[in-house]
PDB file of N, CA and C in Angstrom:
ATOM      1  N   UNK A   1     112.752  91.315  74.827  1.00  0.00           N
ATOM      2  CA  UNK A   1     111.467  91.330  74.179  1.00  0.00           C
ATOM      3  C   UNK A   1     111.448  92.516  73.273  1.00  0.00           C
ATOM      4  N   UNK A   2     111.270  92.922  72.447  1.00  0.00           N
ATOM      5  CA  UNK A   2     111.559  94.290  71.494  1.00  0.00           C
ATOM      6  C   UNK A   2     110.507  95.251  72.055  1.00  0.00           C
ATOM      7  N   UNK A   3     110.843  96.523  71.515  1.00  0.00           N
ATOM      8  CA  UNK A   3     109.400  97.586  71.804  1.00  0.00           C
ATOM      9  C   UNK A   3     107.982  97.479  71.756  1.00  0.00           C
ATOM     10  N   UNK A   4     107.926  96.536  70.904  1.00  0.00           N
ATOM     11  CA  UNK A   4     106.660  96.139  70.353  1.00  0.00           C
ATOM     12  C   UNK A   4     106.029  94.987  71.360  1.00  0.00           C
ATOM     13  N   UNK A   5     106.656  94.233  71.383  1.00  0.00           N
ATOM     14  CA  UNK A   5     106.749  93.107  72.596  1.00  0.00           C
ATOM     15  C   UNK A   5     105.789  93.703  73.693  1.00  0.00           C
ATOM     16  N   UNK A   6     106.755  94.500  74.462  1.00  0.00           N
ATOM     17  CA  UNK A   6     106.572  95.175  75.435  1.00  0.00           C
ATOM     18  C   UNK A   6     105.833  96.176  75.243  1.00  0.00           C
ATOM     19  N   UNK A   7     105.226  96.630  74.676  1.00  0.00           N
ATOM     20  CA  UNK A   7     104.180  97.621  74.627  1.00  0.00           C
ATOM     21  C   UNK A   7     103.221  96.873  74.424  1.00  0.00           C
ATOM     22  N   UNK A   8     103.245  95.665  73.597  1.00  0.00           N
ATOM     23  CA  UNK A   8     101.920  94.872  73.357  1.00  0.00           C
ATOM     24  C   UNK A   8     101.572  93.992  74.983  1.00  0.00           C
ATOM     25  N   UNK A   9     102.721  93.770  75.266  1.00  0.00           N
ATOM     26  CA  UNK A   9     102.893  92.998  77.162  1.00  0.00           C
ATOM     27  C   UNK A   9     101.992  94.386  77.846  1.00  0.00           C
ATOM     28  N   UNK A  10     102.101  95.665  77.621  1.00  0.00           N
ATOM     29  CA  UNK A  10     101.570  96.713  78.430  1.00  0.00           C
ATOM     30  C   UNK A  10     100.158  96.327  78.369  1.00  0.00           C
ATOM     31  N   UNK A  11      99.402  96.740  77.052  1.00  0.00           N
ATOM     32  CA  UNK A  11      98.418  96.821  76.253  1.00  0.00           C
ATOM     33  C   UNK A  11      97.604  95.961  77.173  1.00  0.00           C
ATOM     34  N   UNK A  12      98.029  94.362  77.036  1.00  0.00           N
ATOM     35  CA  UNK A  12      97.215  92.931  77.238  1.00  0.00           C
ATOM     36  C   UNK A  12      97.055  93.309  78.945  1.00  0.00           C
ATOM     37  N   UNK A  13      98.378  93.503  79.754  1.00  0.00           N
ATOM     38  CA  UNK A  13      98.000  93.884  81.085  1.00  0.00           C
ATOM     39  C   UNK A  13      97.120  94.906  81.513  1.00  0.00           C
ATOM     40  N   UNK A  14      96.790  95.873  80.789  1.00  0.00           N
ATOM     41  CA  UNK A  14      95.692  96.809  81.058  1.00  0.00           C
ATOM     42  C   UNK A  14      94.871  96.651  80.787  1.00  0.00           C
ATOM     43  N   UNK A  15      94.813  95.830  79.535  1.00  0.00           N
ATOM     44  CA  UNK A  15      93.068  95.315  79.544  1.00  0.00           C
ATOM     45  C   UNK A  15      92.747  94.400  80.512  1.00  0.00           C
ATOM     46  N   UNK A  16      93.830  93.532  80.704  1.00  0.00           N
ATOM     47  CA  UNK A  16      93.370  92.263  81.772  1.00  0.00           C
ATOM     48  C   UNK A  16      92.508  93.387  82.984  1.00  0.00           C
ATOM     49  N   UNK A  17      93.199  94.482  83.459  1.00  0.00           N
ATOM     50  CA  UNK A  17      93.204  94.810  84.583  1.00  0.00           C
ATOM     51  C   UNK A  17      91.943  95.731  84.854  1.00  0.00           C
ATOM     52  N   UNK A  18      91.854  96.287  83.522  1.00  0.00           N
ATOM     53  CA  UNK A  18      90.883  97.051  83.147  1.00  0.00           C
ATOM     54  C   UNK A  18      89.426  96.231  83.378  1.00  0.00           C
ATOM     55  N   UNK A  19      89.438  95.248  82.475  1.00  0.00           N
ATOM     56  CA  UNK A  19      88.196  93.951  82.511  1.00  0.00           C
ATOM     57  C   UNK A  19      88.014  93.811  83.906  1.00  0.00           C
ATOM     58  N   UNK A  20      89.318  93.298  84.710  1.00  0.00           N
ATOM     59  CA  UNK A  20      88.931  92.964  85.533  1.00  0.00           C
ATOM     60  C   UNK A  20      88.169  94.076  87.129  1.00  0.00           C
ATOM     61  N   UNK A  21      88.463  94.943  86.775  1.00  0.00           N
ATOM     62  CA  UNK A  21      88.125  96.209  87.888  1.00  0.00           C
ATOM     63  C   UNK A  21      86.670  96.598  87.524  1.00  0.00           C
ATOM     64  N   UNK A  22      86.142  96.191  86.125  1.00  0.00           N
ATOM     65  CA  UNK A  22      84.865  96.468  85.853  1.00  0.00           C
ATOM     66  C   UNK A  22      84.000  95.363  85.853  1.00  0.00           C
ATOM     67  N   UNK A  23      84.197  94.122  85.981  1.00  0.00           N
ATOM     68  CA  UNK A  23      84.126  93.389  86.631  1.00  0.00           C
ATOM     69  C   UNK A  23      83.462  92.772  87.841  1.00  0.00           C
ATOM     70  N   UNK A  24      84.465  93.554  88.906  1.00  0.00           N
ATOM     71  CA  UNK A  24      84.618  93.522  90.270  1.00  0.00           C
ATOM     72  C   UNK A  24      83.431  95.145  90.629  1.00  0.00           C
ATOM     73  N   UNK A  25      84.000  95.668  90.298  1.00  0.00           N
ATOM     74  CA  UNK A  25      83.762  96.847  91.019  1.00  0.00           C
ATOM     75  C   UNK A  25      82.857  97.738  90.099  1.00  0.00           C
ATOM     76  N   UNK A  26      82.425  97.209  88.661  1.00  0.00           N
ATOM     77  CA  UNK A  26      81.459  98.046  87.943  1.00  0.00           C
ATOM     78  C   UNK A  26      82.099  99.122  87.257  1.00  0.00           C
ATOM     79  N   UNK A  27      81.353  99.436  86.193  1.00  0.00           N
ATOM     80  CA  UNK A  27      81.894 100.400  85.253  1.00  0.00           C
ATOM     81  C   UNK A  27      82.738 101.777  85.836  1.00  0.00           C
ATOM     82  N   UNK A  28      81.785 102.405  86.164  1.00  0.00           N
ATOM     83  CA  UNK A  28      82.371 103.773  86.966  1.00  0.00           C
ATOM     84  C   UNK A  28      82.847 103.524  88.136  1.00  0.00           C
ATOM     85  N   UNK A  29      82.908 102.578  89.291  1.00  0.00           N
ATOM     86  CA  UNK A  29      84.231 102.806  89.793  1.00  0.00           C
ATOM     87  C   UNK A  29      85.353 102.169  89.685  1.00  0.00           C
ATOM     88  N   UNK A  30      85.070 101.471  88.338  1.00  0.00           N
ATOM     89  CA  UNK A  30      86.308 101.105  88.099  1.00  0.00           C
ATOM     90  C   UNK A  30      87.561 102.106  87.007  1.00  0.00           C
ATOM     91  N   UNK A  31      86.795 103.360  87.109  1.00  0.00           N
ATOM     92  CA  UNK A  31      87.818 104.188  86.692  1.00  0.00           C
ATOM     93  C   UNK A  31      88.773 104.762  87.001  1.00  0.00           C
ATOM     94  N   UNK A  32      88.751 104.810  88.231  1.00  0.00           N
ATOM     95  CA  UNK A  32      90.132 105.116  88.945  1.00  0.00           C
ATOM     96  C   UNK A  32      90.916 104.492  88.955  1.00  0.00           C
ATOM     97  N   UNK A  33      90.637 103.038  89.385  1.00  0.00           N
ATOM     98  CA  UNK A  33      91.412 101.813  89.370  1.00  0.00           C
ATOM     99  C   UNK A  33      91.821 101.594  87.929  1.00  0.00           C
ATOM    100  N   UNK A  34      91.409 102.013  87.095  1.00  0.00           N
ATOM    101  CA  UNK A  34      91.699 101.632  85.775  1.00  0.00           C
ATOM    102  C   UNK A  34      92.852 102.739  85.150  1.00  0.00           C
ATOM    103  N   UNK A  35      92.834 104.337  85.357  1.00  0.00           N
ATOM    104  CA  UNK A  35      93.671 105.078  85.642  1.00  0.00           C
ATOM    105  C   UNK A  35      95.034 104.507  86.083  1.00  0.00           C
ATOM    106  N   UNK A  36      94.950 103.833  87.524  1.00  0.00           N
ATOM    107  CA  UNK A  36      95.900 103.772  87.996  1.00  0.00           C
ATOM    108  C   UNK A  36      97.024 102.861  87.293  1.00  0.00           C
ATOM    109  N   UNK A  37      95.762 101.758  87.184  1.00  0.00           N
ATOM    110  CA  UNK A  37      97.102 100.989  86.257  1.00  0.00           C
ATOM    111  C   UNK A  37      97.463 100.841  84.774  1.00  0.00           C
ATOM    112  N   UNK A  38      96.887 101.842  83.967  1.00  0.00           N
ATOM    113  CA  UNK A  38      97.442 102.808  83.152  1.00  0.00           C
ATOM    114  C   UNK A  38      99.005 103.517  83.155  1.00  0.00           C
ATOM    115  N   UNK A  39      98.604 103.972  84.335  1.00  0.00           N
ATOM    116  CA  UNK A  39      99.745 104.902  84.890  1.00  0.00           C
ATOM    117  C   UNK A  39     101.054 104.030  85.730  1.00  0.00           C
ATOM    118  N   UNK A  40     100.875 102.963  85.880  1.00  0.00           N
ATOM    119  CA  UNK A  40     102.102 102.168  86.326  1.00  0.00           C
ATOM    120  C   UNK A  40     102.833 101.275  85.402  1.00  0.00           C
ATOM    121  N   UNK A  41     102.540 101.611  83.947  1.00  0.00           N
ATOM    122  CA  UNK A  41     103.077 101.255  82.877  1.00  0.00           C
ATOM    123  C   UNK A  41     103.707 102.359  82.018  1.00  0.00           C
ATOM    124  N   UNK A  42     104.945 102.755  82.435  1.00  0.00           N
ATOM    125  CA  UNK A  42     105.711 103.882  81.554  1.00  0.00           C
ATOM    126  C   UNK A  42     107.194 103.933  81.929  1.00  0.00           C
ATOM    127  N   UNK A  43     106.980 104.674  80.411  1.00  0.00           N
ATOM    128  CA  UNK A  43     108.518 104.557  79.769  1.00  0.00           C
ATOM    129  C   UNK A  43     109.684 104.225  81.326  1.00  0.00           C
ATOM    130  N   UNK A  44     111.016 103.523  80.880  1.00  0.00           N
ATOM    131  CA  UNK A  44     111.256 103.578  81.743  1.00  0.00           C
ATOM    132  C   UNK A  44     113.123 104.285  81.218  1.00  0.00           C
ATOM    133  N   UNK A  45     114.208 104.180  81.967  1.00  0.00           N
ATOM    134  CA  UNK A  45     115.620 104.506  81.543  1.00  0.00           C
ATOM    135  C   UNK A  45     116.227 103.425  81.426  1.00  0.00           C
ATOM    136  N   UNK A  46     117.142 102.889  80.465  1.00  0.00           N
ATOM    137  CA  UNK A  46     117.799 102.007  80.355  1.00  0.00           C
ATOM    138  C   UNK A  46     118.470 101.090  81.848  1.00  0.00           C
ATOM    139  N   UNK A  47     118.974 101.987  82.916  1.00  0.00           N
ATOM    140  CA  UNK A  47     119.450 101.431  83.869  1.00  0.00           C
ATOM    141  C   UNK A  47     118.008 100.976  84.709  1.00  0.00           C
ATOM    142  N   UNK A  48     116.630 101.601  84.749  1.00  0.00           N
ATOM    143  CA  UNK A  48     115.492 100.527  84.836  1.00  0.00           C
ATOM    144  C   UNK A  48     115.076  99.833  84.656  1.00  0.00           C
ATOM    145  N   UNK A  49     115.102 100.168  83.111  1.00  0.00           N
ATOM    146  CA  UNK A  49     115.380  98.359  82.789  1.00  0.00           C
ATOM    147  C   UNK A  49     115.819  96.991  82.701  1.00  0.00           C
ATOM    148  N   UNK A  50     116.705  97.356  83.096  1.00  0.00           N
ATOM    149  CA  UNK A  50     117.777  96.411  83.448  1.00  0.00           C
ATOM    150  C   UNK A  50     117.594  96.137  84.997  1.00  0.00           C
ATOM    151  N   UNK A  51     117.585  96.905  85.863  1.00  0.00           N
ATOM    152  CA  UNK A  51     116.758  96.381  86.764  1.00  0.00           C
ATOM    153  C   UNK A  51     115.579  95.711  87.104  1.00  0.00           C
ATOM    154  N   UNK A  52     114.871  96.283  86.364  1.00  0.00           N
ATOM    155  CA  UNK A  52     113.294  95.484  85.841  1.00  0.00           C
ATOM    156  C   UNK A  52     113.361  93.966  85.666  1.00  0.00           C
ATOM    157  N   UNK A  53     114.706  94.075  84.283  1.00  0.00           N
ATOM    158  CA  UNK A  53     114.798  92.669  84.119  1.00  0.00           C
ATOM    159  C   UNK A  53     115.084  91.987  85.112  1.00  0.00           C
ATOM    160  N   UNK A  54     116.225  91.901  86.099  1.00  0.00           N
ATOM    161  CA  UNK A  54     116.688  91.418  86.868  1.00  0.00           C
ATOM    162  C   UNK A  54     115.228  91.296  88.022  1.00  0.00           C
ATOM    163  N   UNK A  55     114.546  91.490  88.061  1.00  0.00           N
ATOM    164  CA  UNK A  55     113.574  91.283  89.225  1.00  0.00           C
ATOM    165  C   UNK A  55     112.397  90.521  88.403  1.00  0.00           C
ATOM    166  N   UNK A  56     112.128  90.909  87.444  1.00  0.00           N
ATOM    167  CA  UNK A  56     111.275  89.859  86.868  1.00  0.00           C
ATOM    168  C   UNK A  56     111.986  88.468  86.934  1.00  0.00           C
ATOM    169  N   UNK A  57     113.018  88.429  86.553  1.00  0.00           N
ATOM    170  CA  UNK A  57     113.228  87.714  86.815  1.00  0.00           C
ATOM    171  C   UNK A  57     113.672  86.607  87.996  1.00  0.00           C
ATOM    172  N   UNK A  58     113.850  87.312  89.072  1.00  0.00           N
ATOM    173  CA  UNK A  58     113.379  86.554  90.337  1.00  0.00           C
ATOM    174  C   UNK A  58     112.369  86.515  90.864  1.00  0.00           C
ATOM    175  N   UNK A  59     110.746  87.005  90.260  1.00  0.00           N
ATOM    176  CA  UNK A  59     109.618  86.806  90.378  1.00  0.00           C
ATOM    177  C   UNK A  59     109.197  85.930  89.469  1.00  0.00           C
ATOM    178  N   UNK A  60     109.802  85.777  88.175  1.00  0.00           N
ATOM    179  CA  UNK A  60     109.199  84.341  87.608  1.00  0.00           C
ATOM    180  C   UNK A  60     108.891  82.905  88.208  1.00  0.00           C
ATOM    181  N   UNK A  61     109.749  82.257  88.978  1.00  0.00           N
ATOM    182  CA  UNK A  61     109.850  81.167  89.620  1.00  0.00           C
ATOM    183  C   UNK A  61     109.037  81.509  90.338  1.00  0.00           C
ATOM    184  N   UNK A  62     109.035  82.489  91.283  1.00  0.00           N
ATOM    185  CA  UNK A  62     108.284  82.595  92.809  1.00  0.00           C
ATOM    186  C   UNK A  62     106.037  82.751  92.186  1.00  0.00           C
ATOM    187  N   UNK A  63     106.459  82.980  90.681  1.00  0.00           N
ATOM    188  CA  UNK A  63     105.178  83.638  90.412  1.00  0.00           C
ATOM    189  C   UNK A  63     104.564  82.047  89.918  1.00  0.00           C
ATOM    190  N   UNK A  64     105.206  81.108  89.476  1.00  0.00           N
ATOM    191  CA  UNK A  64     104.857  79.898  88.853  1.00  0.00           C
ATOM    192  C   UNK A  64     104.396  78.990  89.894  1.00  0.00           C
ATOM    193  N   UNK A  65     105.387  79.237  91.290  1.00  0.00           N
ATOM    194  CA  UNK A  65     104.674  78.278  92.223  1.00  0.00           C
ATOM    195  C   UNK A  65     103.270  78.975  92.558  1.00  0.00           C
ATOM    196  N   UNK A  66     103.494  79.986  92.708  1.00  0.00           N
ATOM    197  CA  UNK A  66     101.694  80.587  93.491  1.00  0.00           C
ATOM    198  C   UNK A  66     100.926  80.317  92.333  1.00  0.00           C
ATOM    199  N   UNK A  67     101.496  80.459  91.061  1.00  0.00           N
ATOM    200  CA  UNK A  67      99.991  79.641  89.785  1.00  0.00           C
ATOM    201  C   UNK A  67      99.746  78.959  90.261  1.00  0.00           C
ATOM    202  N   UNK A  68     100.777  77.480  90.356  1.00  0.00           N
ATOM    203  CA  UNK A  68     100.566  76.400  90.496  1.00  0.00           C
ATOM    204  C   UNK A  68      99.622  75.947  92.095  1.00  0.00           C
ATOM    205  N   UNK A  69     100.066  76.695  92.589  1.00  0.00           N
ATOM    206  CA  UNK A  69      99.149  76.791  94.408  1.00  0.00           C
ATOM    207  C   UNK A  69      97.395  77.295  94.022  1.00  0.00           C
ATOM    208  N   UNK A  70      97.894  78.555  93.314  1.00  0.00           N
ATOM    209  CA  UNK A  70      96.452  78.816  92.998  1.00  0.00           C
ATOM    210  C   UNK A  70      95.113  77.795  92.154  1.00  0.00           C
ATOM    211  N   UNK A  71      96.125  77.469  90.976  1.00  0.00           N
ATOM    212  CA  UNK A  71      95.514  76.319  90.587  1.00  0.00           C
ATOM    213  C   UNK A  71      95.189  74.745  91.242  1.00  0.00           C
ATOM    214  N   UNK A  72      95.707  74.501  92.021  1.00  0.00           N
ATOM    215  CA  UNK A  72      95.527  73.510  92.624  1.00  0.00           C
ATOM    216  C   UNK A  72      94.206  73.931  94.011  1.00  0.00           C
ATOM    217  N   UNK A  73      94.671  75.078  94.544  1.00  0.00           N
ATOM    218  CA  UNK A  73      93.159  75.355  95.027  1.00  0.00           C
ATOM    219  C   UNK A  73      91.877  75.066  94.293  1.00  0.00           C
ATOM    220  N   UNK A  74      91.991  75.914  93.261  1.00  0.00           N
ATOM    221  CA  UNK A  74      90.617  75.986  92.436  1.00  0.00           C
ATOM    222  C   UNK A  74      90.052  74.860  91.963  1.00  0.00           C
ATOM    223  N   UNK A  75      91.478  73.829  91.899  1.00  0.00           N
ATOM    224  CA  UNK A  75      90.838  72.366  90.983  1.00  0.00           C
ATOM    225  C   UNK A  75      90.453  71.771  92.019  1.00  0.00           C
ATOM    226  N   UNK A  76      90.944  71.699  93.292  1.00  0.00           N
ATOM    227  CA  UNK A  76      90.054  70.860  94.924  1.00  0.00           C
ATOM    228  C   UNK A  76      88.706  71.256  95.323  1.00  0.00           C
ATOM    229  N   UNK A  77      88.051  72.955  94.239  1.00  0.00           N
ATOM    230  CA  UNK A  77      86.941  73.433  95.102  1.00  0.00           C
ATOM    231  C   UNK A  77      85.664  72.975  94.551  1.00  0.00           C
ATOM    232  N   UNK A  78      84.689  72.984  95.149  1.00  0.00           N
ATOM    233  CA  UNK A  78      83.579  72.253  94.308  1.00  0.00           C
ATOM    234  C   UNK A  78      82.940  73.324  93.865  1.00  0.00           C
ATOM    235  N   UNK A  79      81.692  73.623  92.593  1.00  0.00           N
ATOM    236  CA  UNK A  79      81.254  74.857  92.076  1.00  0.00           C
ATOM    237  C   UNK A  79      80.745  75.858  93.403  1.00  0.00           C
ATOM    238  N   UNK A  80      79.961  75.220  94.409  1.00  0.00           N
ATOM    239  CA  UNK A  80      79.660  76.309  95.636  1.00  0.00           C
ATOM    240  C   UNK A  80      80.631  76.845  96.194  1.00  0.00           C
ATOM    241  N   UNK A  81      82.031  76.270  96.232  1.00  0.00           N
ATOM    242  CA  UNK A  81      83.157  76.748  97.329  1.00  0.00           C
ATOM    243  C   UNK A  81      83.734  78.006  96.425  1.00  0.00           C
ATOM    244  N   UNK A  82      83.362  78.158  95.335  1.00  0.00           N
ATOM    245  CA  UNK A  82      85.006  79.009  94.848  1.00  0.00           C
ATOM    246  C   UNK A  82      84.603  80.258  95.137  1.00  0.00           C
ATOM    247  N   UNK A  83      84.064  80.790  95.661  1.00  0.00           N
ATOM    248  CA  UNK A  83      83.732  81.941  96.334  1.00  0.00           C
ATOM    249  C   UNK A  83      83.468  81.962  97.339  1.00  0.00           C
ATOM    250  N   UNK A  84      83.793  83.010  98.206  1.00  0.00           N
ATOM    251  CA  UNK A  84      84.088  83.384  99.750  1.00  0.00           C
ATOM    252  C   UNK A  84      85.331  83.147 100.229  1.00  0.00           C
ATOM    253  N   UNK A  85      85.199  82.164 101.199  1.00  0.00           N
ATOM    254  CA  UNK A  85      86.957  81.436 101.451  1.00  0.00           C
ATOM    255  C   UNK A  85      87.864  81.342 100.872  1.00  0.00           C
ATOM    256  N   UNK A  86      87.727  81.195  99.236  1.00  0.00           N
ATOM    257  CA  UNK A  86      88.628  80.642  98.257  1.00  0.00           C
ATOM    258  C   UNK A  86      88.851  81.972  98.070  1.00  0.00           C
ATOM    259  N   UNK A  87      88.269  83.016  97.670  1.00  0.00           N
ATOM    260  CA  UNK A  87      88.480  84.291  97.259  1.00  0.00           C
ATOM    261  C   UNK A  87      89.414  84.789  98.199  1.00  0.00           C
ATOM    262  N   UNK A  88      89.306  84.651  99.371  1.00  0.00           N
ATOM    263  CA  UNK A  88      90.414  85.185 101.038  1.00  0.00           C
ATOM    264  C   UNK A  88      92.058  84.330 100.350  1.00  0.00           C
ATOM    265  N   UNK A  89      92.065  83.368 100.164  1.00  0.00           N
ATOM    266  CA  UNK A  89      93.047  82.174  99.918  1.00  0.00           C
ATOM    267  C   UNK A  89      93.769  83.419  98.790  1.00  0.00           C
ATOM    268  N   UNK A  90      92.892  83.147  97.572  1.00  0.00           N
ATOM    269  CA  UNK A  90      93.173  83.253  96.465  1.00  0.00           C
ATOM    270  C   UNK A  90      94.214  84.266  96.923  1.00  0.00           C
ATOM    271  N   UNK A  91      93.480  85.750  97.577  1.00  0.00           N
ATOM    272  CA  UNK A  91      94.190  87.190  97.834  1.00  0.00           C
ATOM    273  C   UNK A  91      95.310  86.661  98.583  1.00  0.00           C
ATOM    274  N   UNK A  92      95.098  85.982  99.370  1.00  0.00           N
ATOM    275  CA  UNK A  92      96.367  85.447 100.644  1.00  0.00           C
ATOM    276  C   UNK A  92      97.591  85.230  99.503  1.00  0.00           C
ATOM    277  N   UNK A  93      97.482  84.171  98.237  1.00  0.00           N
ATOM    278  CA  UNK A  93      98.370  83.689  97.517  1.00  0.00           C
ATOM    279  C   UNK A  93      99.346  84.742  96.632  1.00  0.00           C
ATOM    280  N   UNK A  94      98.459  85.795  96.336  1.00  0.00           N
ATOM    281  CA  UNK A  94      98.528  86.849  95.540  1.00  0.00           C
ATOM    282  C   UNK A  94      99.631  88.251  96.229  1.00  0.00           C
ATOM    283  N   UNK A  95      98.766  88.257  97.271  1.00  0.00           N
ATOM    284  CA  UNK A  95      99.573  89.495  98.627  1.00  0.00           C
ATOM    285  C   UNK A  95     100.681  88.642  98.835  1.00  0.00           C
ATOM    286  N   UNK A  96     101.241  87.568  98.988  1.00  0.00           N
ATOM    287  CA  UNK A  96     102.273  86.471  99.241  1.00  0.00           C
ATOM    288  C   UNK A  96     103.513  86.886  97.905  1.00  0.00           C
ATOM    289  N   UNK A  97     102.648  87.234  97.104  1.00  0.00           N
ATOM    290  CA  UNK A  97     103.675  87.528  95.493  1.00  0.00           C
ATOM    291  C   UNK A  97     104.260  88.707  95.750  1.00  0.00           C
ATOM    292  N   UNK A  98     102.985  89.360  95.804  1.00  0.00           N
ATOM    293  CA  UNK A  98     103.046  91.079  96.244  1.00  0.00           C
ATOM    294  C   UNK A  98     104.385  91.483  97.185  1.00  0.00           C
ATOM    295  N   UNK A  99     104.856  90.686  97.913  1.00  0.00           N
ATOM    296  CA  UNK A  99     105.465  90.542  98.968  1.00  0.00           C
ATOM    297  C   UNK A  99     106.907  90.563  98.707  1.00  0.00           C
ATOM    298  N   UNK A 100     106.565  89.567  97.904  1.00  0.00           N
ATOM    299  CA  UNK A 100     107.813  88.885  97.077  1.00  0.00           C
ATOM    300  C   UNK A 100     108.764  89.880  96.243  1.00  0.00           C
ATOM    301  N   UNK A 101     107.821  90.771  95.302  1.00  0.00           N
ATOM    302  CA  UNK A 101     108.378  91.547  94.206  1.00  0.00           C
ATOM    303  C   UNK A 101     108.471  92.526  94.996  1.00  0.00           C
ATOM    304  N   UNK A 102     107.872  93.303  96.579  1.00  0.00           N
ATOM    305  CA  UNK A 102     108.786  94.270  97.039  1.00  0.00           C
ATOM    306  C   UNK A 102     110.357  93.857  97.349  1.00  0.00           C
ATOM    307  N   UNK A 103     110.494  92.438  98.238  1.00  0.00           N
ATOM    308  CA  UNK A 103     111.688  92.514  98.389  1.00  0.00           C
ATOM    309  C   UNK A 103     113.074  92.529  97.535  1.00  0.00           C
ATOM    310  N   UNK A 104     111.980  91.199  96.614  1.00  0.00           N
ATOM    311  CA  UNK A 104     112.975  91.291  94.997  1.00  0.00           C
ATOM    312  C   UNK A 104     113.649  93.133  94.691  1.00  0.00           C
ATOM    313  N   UNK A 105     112.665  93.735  94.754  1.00  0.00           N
ATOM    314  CA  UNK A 105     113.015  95.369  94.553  1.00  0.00           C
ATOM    315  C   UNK A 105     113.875  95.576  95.545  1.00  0.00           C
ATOM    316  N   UNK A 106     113.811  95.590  96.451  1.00  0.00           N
ATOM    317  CA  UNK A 106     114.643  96.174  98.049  1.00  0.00           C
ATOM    318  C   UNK A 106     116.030  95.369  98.039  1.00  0.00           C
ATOM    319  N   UNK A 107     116.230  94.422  97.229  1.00  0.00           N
ATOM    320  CA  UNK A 107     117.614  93.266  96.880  1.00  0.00           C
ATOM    321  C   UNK A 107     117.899  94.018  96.093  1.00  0.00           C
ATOM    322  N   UNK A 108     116.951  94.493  95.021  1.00  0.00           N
ATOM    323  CA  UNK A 108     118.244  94.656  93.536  1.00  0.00           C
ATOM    324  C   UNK A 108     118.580  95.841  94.171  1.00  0.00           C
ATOM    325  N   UNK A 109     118.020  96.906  94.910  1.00  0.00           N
ATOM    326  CA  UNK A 109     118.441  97.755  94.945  1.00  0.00           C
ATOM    327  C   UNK A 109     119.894  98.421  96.157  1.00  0.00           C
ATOM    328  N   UNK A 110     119.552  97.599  96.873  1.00  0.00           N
ATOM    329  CA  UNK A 110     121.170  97.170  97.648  1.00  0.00           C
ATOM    330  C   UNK A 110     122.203  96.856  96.887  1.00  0.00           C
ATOM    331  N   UNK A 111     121.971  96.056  96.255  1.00  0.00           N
ATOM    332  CA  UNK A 111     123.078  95.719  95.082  1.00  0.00           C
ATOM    333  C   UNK A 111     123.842  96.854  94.450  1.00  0.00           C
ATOM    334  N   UNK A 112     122.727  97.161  93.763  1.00  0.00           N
ATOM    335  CA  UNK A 112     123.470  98.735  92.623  1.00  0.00           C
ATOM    336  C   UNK A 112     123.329  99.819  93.706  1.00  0.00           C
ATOM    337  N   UNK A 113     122.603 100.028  94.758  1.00  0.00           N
ATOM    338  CA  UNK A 113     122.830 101.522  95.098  1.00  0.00           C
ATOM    339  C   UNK A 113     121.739 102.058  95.031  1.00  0.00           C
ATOM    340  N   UNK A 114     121.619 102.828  95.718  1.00  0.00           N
ATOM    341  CA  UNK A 114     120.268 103.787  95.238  1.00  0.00           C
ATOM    342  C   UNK A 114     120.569 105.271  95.463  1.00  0.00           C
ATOM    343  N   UNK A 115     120.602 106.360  94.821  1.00  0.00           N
ATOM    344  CA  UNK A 115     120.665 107.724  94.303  1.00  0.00           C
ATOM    345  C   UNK A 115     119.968 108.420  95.181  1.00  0.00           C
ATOM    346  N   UNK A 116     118.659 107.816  95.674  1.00  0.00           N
ATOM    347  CA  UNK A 116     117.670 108.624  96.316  1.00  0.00           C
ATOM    348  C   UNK A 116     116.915 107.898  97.712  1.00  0.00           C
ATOM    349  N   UNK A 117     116.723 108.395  98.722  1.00  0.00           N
ATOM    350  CA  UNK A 117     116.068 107.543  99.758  1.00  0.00           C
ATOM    351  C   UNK A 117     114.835 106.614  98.979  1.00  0.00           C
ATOM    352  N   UNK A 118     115.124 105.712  99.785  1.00  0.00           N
ATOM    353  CA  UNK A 118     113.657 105.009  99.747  1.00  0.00           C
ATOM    354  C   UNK A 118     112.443 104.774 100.489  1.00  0.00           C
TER     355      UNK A 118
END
């Protein structure tokens, strides 16, 4: 993806994340949260990247079925259901990803080695 790419990929994810924490949680406290994921978007070293790639890319597939799960929830719920239960689901589907891209990390990194405890 070029520099631009990927800085514009940064950009769109922080606003998503941004919107969404103010949102949820209202202007001012969503500043911390908004901080944070600011701050989990930076520069990285060539041999990170390349790791990066390699794990995105075994989270792509795993990330398309939980769309597809997620979406298929939402299209079964009727306008009263999509909140409460569905919201528990939704997180269930999400923490399930979450899950996913630690181990994806904990694989690549067996592979090459790691320099420093983990």
């Amino acid at each position: 993806m070029g520099v631009v790419g990927e800085n514009w990929s940064n950009f769109v994810a922080c606003r998503a994340v941004k919107g969404f924490n103010e949102a949820v949680w209202g202007s001012e406290q969503a500043k911390d949260r908004n901080d944070y994921a600011m701050d989990v978007t930076r520069e990285l070293t060539d041999q990170q990247r390349e790791q990066a790639d390699r794990i995105e890319d075994i989270l792509k597939g795993a990330a398309m079925v939980e769309i597809r799960r997620m979406a298929e929830l939402l299209a079964s719920k009727e306008d009263g259901e999509l909140f409460g239960q569905t919201e528990f689901q939704l997180r269930d589907i999400l923490l399930g990803l979450g899950n996913r891209a630690l181990d994806a990390a904990l694989s690549e990194r067996k592979k090459g080695g790691t320099k420093v405890r983990a």
